[in-house]
Protein backbone atom coordinates (compact mmCIF):
# COMPACT_ATOMS: atom_id res chain seq x y z
CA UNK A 1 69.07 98.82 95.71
CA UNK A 2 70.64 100.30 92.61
CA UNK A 3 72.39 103.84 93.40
CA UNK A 4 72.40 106.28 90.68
CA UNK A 5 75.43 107.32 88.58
CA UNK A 6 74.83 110.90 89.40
CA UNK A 7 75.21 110.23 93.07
CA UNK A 8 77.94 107.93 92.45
CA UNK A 9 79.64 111.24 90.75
CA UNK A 10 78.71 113.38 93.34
CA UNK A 11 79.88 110.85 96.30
CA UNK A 12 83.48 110.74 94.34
CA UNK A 13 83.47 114.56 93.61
CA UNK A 14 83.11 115.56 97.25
CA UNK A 15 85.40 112.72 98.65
CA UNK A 16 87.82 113.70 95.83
CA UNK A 17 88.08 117.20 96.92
CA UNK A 18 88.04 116.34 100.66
CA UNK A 19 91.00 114.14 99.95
CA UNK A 20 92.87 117.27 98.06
CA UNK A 21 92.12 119.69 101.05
CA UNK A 22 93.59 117.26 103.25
CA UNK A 23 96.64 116.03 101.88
CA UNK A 24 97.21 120.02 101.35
CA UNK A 25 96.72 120.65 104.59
CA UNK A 26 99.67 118.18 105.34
CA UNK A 27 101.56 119.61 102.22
CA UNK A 28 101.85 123.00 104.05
CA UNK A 29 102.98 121.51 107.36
CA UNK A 30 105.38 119.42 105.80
CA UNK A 31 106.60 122.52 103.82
CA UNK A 32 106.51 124.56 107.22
CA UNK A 33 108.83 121.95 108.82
CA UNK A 34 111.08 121.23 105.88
CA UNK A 35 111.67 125.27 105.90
CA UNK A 36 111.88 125.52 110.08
CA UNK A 37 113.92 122.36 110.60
CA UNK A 38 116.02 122.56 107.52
CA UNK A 39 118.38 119.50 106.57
CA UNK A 40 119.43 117.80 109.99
CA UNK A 41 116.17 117.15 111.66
CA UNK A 42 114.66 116.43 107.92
CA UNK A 43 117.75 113.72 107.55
CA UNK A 44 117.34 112.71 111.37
CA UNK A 45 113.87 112.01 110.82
CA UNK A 46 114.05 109.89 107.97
CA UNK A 47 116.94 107.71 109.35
CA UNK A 48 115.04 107.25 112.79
CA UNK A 49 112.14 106.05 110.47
CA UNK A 50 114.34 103.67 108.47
CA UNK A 51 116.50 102.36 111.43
CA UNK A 52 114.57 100.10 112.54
CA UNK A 53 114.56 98.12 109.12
CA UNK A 54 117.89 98.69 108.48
CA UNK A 55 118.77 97.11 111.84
CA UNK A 56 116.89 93.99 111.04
CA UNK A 57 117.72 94.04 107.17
CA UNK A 58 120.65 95.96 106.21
CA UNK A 59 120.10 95.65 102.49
CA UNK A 60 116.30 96.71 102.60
CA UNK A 61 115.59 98.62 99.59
CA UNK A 62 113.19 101.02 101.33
CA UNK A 63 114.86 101.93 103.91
CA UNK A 64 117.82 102.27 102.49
CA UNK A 65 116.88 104.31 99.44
CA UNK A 66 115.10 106.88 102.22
CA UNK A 67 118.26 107.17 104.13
CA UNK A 68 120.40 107.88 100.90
CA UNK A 69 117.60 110.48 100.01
CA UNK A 70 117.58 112.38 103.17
CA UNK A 71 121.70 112.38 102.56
CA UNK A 72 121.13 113.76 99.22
CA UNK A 73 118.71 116.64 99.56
CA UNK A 74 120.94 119.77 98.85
CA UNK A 75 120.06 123.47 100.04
CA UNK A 76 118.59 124.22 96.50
CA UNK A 77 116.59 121.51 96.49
CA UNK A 78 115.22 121.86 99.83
CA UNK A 79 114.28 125.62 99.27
CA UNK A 80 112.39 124.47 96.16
CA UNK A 81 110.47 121.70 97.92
CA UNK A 82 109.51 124.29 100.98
CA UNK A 83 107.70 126.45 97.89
CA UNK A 84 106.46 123.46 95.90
CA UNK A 85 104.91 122.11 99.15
CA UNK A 86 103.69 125.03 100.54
CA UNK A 87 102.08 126.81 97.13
CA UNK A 88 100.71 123.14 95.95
CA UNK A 89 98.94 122.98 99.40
CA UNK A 90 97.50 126.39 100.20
CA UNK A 91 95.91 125.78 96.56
CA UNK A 92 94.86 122.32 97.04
CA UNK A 93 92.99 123.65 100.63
CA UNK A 94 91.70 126.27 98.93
CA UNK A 95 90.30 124.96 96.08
CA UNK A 96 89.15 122.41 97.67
CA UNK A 97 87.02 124.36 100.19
CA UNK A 98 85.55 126.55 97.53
CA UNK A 99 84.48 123.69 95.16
CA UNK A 100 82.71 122.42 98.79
CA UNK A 101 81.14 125.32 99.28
CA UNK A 102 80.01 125.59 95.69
CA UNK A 103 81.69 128.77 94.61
CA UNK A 104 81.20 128.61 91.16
CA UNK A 105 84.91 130.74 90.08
CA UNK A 106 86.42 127.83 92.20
CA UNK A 107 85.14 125.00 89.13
CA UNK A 108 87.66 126.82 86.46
CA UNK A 109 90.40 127.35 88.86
CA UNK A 110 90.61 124.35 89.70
CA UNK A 111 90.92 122.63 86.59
CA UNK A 112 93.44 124.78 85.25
CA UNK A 113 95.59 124.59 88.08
CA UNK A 114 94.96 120.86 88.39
CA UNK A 115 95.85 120.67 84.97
CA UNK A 116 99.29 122.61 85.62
CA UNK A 117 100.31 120.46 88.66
CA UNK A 118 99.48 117.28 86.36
CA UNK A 119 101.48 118.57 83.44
CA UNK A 120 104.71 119.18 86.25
CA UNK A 121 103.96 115.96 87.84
CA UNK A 122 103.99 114.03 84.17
CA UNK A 123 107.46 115.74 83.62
CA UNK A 124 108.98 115.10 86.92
CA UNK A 125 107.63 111.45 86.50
CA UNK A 126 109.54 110.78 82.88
CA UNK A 127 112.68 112.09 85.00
CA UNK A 128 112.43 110.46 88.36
CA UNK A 129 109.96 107.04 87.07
CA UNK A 130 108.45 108.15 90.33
CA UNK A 131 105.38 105.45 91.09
CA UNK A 132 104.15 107.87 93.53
CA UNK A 133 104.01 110.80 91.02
CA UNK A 134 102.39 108.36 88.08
CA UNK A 135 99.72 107.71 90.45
CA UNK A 136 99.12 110.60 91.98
CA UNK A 137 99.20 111.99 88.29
CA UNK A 138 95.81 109.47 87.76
CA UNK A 139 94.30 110.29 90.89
CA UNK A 140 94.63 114.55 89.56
CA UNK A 141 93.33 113.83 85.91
CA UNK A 142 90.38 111.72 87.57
CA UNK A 143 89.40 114.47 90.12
CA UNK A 144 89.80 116.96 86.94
CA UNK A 145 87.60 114.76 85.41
CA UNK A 146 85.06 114.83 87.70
CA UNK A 147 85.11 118.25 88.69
CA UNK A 148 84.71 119.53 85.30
CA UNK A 149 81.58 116.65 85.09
CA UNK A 150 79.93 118.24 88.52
CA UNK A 151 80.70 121.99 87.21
CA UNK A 152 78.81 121.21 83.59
CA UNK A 153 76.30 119.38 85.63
CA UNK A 154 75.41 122.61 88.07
CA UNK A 155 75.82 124.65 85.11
CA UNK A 156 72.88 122.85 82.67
CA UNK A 157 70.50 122.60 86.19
CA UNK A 158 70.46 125.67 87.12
CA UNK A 159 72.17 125.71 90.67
CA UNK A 160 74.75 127.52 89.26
CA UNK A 161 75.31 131.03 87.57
CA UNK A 162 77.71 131.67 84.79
CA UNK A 163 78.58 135.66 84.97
CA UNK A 164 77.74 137.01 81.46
CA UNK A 165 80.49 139.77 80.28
């Protein structure tokens, strides 16, 4: 049975978004506890995590490098982690449940503020060499991708309207 490459767009489109609505929605907890719990049940976390593995490897690099993270994370950067989280997620749910219900300002707004949080997340990776950030970097610049694919799509059929100034 061959599936079309429209549907295959449209299947990765609304999993795409549904993935970005969902990690947002755990973006804005996490920035709710980092801002409620502050430093010691942040660092306490972290090391219950990571005690385990430390007890049965002391030199794993995991564990250990999660431990000397929690130790590290300073007032300043706390405070700016609570706003990243919690601005980078409210958008990300939003967005993402506008572009599922189709509201057509929602296709723009998204790919420029994709497009921001890529640029940041390039930058931070070229400081930090951050795995996480390169790949969550690809992940963003695929969804743009695709969104701006669907958007151009509804646009040429029809389903859409473009407000004429």
């Amino acid at each position: 049975m061959r599936v079309s490459l429209r549907k295959i767009v449209d299947r990765v489109f609304d999993v795409g978004v549904m993935l970005k609505a969902f990690f947002g929605f755990f973006e804005v907890l996490a920035g709710i506890l980092l801002a409620v719990s502050g430093k010691l049940l942040l660092n306490n976390f972290i090391i219950d995590l990571a005690q385990q593995e430390i007890a049965e490897d002391p030199n794993d690099l995991i564990a250990n490098f999660l431990v000397n993270s929690a130790h590290a994370l300073y007032y300043d950067a706390r405070v700016f982690a609570v706003a990243y989280l919690a601005i980078h997620g409210v958008i990300n749910v939003f967005l993402g449940i506008s572009l599922l219900k189709n509201k057509i300002w929602a296709y723009p707004w998204a790919i420029g503020l994709f497009e921001a949080f890529i640029i940041y997340q390039i930058y931070k990776f070229f400081l930090t060499f951050s795995w996480t950030l390169f790949f969550l970097s690809v992940f963003d610049i695929l969804l743009v991708l695709i969104i701006y694919l669907e958007w151009n799509r509804k646009k040429i059929s029809g389903k859409i309207e473009i407000p004429v100034e």
